[in-house]
Structures are given as C-alpha cells and as structure tokens.
C-alpha atoms as a PDB file:
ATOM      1  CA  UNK A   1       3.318   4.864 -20.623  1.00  0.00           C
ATOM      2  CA  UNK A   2       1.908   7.702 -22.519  1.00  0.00           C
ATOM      3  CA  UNK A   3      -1.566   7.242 -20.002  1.00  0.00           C
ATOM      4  CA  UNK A   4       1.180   7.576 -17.209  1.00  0.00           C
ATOM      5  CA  UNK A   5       3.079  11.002 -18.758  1.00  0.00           C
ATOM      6  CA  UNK A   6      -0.283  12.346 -19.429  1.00  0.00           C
ATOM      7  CA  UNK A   7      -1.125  11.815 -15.747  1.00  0.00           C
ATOM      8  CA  UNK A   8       1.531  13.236 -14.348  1.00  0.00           C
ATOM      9  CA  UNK A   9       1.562  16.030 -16.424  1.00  0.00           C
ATOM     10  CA  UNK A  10      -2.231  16.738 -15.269  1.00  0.00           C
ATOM     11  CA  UNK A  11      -1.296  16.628 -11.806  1.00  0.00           C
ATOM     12  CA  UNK A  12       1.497  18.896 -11.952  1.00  0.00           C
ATOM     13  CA  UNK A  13      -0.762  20.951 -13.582  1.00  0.00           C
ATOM     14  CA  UNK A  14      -2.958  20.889 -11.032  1.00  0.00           C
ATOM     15  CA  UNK A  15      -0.556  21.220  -8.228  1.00  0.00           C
ATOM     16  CA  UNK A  16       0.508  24.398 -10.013  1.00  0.00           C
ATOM     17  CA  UNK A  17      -3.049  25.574  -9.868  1.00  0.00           C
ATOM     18  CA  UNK A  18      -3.296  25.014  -6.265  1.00  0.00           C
ATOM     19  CA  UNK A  19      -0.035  26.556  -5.395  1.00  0.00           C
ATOM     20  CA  UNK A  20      -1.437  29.833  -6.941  1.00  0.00           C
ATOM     21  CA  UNK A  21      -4.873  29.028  -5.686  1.00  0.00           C
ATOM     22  CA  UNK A  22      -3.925  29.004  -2.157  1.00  0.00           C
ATOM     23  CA  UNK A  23      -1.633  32.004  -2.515  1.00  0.00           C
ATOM     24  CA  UNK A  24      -4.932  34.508  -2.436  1.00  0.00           C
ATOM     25  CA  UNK A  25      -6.225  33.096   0.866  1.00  0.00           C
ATOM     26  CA  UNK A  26      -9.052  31.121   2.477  1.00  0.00           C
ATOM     27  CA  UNK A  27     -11.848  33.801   2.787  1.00  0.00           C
ATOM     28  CA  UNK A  28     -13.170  34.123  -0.957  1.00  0.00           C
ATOM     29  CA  UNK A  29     -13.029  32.300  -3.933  1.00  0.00           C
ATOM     30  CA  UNK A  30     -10.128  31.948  -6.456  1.00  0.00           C
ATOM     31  CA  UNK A  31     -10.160  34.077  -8.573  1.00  0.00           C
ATOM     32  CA  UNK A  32      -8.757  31.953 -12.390  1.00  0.00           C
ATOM     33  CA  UNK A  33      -9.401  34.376 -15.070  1.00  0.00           C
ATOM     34  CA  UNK A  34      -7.048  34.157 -17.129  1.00  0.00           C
ATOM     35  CA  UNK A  35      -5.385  30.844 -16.138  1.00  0.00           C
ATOM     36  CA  UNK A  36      -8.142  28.731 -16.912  1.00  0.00           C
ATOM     37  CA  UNK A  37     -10.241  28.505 -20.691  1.00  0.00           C
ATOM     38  CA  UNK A  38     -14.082  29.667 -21.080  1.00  0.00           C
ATOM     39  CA  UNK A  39     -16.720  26.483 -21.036  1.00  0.00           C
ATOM     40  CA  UNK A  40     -16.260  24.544 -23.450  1.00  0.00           C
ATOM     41  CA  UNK A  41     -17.390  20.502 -23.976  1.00  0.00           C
ATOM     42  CA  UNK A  42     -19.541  17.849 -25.797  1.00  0.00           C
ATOM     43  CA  UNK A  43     -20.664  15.477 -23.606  1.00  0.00           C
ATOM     44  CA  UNK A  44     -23.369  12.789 -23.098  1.00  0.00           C
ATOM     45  CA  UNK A  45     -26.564  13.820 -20.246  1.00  0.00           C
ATOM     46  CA  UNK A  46     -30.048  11.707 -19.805  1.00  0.00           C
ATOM     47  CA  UNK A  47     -31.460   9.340 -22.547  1.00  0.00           C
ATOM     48  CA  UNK A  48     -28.118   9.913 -24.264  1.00  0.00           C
ATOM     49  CA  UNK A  49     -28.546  13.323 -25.326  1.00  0.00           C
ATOM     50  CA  UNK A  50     -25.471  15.053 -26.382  1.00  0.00           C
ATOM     51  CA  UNK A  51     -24.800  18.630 -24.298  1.00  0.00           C
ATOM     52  CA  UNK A  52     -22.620  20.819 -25.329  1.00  0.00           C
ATOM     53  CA  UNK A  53     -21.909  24.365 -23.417  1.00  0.00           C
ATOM     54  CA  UNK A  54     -24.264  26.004 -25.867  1.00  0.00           C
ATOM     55  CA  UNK A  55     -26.771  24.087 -24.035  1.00  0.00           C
ATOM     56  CA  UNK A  56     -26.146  26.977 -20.769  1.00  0.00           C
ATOM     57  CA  UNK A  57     -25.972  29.889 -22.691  1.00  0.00           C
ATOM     58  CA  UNK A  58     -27.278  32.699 -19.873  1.00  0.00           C
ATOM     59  CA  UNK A  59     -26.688  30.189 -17.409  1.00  0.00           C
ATOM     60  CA  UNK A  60     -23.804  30.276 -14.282  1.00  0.00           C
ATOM     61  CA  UNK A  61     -22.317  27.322 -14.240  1.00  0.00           C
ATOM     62  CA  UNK A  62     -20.871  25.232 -11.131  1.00  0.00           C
ATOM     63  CA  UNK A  63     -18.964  22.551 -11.952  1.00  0.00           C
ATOM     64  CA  UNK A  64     -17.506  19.893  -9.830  1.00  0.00           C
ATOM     65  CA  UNK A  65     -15.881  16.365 -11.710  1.00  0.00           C
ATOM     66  CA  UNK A  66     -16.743  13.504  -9.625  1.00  0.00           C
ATOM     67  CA  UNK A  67     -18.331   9.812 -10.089  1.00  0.00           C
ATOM     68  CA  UNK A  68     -21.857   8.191  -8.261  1.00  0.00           C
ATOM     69  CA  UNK A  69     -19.825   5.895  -6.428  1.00  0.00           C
ATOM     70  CA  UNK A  70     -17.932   8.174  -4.539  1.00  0.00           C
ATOM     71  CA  UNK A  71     -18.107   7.251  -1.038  1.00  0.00           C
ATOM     72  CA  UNK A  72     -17.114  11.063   0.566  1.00  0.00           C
ATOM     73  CA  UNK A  73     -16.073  13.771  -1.325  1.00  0.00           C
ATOM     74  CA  UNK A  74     -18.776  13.852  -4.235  1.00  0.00           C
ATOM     75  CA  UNK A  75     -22.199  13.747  -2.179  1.00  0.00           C
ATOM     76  CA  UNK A  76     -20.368  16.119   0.764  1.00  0.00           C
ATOM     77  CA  UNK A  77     -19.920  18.445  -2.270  1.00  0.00           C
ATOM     78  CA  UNK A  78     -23.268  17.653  -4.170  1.00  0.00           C
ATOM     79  CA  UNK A  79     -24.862  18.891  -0.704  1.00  0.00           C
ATOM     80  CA  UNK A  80     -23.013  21.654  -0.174  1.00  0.00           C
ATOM     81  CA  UNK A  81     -23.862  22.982  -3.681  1.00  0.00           C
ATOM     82  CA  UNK A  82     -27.677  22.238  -3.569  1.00  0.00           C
ATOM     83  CA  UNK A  83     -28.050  24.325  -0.582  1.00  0.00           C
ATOM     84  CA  UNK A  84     -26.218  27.093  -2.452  1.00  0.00           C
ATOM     85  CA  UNK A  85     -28.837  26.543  -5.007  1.00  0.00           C
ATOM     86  CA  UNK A  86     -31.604  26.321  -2.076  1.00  0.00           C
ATOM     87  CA  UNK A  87     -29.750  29.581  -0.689  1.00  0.00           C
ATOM     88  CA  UNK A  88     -30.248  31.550  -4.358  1.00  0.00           C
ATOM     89  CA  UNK A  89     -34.410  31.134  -3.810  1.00  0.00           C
ATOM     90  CA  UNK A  90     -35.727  32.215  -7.500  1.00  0.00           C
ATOM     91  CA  UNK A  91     -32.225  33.039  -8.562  1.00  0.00           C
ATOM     92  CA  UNK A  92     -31.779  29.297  -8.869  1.00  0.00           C
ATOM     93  CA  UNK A  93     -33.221  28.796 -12.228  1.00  0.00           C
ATOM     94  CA  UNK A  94     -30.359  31.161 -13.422  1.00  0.00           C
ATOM     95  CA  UNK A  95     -27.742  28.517 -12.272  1.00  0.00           C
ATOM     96  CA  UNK A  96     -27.078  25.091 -13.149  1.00  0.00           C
ATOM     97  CA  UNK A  97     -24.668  22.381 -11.612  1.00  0.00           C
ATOM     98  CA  UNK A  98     -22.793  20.308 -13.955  1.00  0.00           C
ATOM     99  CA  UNK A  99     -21.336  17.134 -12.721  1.00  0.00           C
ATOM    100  CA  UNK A 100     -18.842  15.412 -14.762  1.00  0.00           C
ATOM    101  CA  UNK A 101     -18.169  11.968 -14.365  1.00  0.00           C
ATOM    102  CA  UNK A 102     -14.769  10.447 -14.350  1.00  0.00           C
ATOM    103  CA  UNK A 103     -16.015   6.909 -14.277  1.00  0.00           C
ATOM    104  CA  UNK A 104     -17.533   6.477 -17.660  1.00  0.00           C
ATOM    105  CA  UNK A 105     -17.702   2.803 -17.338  1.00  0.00           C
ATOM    106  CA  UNK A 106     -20.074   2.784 -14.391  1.00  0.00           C
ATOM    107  CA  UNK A 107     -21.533   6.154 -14.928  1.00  0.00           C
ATOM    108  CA  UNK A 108     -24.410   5.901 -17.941  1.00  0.00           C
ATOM    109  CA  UNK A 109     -26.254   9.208 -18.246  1.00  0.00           C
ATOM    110  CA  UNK A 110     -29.305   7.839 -16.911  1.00  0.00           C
ATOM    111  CA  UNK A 111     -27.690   6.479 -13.863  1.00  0.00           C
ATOM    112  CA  UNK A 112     -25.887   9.838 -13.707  1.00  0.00           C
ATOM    113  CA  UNK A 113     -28.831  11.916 -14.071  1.00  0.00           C
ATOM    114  CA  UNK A 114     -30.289   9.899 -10.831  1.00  0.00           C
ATOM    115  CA  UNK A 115     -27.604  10.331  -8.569  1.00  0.00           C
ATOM    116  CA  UNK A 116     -27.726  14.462  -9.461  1.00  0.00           C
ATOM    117  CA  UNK A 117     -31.136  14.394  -9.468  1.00  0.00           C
ATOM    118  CA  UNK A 118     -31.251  13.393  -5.566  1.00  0.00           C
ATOM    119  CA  UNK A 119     -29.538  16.377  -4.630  1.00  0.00           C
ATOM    120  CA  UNK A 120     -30.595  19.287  -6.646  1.00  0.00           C
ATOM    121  CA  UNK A 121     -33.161  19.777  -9.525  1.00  0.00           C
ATOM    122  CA  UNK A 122     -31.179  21.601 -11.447  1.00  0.00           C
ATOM    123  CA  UNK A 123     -28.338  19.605 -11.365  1.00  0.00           C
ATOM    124  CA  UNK A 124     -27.305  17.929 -14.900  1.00  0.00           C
ATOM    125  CA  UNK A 125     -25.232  15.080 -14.932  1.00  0.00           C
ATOM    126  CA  UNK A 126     -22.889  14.554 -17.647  1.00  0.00           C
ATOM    127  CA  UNK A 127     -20.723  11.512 -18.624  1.00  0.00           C
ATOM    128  CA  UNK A 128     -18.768  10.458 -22.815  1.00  0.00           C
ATOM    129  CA  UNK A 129     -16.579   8.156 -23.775  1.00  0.00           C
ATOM    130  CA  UNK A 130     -12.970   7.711 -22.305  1.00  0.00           C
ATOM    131  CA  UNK A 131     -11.808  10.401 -24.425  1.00  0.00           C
ATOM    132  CA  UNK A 132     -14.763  12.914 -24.414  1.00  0.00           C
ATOM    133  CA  UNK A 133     -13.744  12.820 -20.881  1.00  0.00           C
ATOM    134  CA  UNK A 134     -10.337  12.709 -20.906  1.00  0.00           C
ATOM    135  CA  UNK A 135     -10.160  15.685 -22.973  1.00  0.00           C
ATOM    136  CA  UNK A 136     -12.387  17.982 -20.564  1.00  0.00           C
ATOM    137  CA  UNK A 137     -10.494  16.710 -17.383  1.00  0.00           C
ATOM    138  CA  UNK A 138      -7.492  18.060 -19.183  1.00  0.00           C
ATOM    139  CA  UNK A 139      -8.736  21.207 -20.586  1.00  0.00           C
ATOM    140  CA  UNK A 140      -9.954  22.082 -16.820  1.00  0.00           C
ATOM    141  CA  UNK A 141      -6.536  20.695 -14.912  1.00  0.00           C
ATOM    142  CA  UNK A 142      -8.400  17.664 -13.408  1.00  0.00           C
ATOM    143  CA  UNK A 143      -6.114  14.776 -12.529  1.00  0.00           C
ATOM    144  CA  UNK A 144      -8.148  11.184 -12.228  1.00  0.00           C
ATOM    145  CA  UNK A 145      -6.874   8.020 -11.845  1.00  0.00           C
ATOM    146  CA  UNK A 146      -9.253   4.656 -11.822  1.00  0.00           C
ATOM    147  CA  UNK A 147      -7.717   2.212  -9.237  1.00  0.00           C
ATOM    148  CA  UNK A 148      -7.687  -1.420  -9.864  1.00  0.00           C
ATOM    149  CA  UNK A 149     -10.745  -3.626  -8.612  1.00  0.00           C
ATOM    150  CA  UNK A 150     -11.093  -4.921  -5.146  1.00  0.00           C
ATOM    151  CA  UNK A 151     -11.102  -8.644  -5.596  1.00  0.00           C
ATOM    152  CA  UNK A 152     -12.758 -10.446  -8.273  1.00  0.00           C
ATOM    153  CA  UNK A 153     -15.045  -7.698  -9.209  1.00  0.00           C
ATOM    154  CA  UNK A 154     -13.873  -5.929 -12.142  1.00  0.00           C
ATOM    155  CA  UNK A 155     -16.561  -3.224 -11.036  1.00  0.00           C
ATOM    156  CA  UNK A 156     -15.745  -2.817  -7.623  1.00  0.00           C
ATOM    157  CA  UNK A 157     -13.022  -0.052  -7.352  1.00  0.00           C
ATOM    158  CA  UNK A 158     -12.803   3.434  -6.609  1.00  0.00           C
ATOM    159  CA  UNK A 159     -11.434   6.625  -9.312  1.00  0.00           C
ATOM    160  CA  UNK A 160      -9.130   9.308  -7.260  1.00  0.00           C
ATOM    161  CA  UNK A 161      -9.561  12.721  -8.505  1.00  0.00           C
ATOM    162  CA  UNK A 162      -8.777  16.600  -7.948  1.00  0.00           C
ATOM    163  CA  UNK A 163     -11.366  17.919  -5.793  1.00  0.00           C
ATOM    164  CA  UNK A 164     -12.633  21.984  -6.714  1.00  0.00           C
ATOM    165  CA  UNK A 165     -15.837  23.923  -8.706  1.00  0.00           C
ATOM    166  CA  UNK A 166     -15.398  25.760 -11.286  1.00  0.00           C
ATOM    167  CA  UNK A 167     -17.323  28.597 -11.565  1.00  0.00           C
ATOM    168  CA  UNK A 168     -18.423  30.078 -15.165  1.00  0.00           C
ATOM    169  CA  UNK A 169     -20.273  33.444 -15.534  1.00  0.00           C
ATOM    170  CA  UNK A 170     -22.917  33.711 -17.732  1.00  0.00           C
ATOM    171  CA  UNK A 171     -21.142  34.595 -20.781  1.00  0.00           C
ATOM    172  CA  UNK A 172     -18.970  30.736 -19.993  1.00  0.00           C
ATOM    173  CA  UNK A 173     -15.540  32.483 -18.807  1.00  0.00           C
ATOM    174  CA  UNK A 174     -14.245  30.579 -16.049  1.00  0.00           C
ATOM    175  CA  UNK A 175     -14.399  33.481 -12.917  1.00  0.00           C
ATOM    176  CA  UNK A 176     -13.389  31.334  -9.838  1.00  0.00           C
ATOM    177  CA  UNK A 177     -12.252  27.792  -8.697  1.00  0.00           C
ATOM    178  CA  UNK A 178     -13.747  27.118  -4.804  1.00  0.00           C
ATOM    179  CA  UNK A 179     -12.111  24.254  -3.248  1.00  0.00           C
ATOM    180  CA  UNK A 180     -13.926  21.370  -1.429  1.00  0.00           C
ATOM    181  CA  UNK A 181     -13.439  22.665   2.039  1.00  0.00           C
ATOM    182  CA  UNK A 182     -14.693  26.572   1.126  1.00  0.00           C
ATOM    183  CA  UNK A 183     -17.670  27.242   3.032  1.00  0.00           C
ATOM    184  CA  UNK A 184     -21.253  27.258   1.458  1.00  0.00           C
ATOM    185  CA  UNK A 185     -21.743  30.937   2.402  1.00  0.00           C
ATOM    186  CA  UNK A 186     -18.102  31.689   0.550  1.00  0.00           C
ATOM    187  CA  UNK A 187     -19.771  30.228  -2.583  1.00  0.00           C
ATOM    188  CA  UNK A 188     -23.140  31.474  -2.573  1.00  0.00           C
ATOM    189  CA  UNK A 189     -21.366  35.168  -2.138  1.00  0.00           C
ATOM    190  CA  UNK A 190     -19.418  34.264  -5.440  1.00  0.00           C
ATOM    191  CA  UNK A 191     -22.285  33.169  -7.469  1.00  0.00           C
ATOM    192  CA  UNK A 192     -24.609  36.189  -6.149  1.00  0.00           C
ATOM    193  CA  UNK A 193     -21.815  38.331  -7.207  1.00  0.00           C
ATOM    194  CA  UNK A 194     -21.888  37.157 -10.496  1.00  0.00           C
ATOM    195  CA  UNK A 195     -25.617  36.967 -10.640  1.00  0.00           C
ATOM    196  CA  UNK A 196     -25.404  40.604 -10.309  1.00  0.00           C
ATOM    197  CA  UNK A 197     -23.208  41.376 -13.047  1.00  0.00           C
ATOM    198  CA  UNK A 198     -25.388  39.771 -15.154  1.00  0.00           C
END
C-alpha cells in the first residue's frame, strides 16, 4: 500500500510538472529552475563503480530515466540525444548523458554500460539497488511502475515510466526539462546555450 501512495504521489507530481511544463509552449525547452533540485545521486556505473554527481563536476548533464529493454521510447530518445552530442562536434567532451535505469533487476551496470555505449561514447549508464533508485526517481518527479511478467517468465515484462531530460548546467542546477517529442535542434540550442555560459 505504501509502494501504491508513493506512486501516486510521484505521478501527481509529475502531472503537476507537466501541466506547468506545457504552459511555456512547444518551441524551446522548459525552463525548471527553481521547481526542480541541483544533481544530486549515488549510483552504481560499469564494473560496479559507484558515481556520484561529483563524478561531472564541469560537465552538462542530460539525463533521461529509462531501462535496456525498452522497446520504443528509450533507444528513439538515446538516438535523438547522440546526434545532439554528434551535433556539439568538440563541444561533446563537455557533455555527458546519464541514463538511469528503472529496472534494476535486469539492468547490471555492465549490461547498462553496453546498451549506452551503442549509442553515444559519452553516454554513462547508471543503475543501484531498488532504493538508490527509488530515491532519485523521486527526487527528479519520475513515476515508474514494473508490470507483472508475461507468462511464465518472471523476466519477461516491461517498466512504464515518465518520459523527459533533464538538463543540468555545469555547476549541476537543473536549467530545463525537454520532453520526448522536442526536436533534436530544440535541444542542441539549449545545451549550446548553456555551453556558452560556461
């Protein structure tokens, strides 16, 4: 029951988030200074490292929450975000994509780190316990929900969750939220934007 509460609360949340989200319009990205908290996280990457945000100090950070067995919405938006990165030439080493799993029973770093790794070079892919990840969905607004199995196969099922990148400036405040259907050129403005503040 408490699971369930939690859930709902997180979606309201989030609903709340879009509402205000979609209020500033479809041609740039959302501006959520101030309504959402700087990066912050410990987390598990590759060969079971533990990464913390300390770990992208200088660094612009996308980052999208997802899982490797997403059959749409993950690798359209893993793409989308390594030609940003593709876009950004040289600038590229300045930014990093952080993809957050919200399978952690599937997900292992290593298989993680894989999955990111066929995209973009310097995406890192990040995965924790139930609660290490629990507690960033939350602090960021992300609803999840892991459905139940498809037949005997206890690992045969698919997680729903919010769809959106976050974008952090290089000092880790959050600066924007770009939902999955904002262009790639709407993005790349963002990021160069911030690049240049920098």
């Amino acid at each position: 029951m408490k699971n369930l509460i939690r859930l709902l609360a997180c979606l309201a949340s989030a609903c709340l988030l879009s509402v205000a989200v979609a209020a500033q319009g479809d041609s740039t990205l959302h501006k959520v200074r101030g309504f959402l908290p700087d990066l912050k996280f410990s987390l598990q990457g590759a060969g079971n490292k533990t990464v913390t945000e300390e770990n992208f100090d200088d660094k612009i950070v996308l980052m999208f929450f997802g899982y490797a067995s997403c059959p749409d919405v993950c690798p359209t938006t893993m793409a989308q975000l390594a030609q940003v990165m593709e876009e950004l030439g040289d600038d590229a080493a300045k930014v990093r994509i952080l993809f957050v799993s919200v399978d952690p029973h599937r997900d292992t770093p290593d298989v993680l780190q894989s999955y990111v790794d066929a995209f973009d070079s310097h995406a890192i892919g990040l995965t924790g316990t139930e609660k290490q990840v629990a507690d960033v969905a939350r602090r960021y607004r992300v609803a999840y929900q892991i459905e139940k199995p498809k037949g005997d196969d206890t690992a045969n099922y698919e997680v729903s969750h919010s769809r959106g990148v976050y974008v952090f400036d290089d000092a880790g405040r959050a600066r924007y939220l770009a939902a999955d259907t904002d262009a790639v050129d709407v993005l790349l403005a963002g990021v160069r934007e911030l690049l240049a503040e920098g």
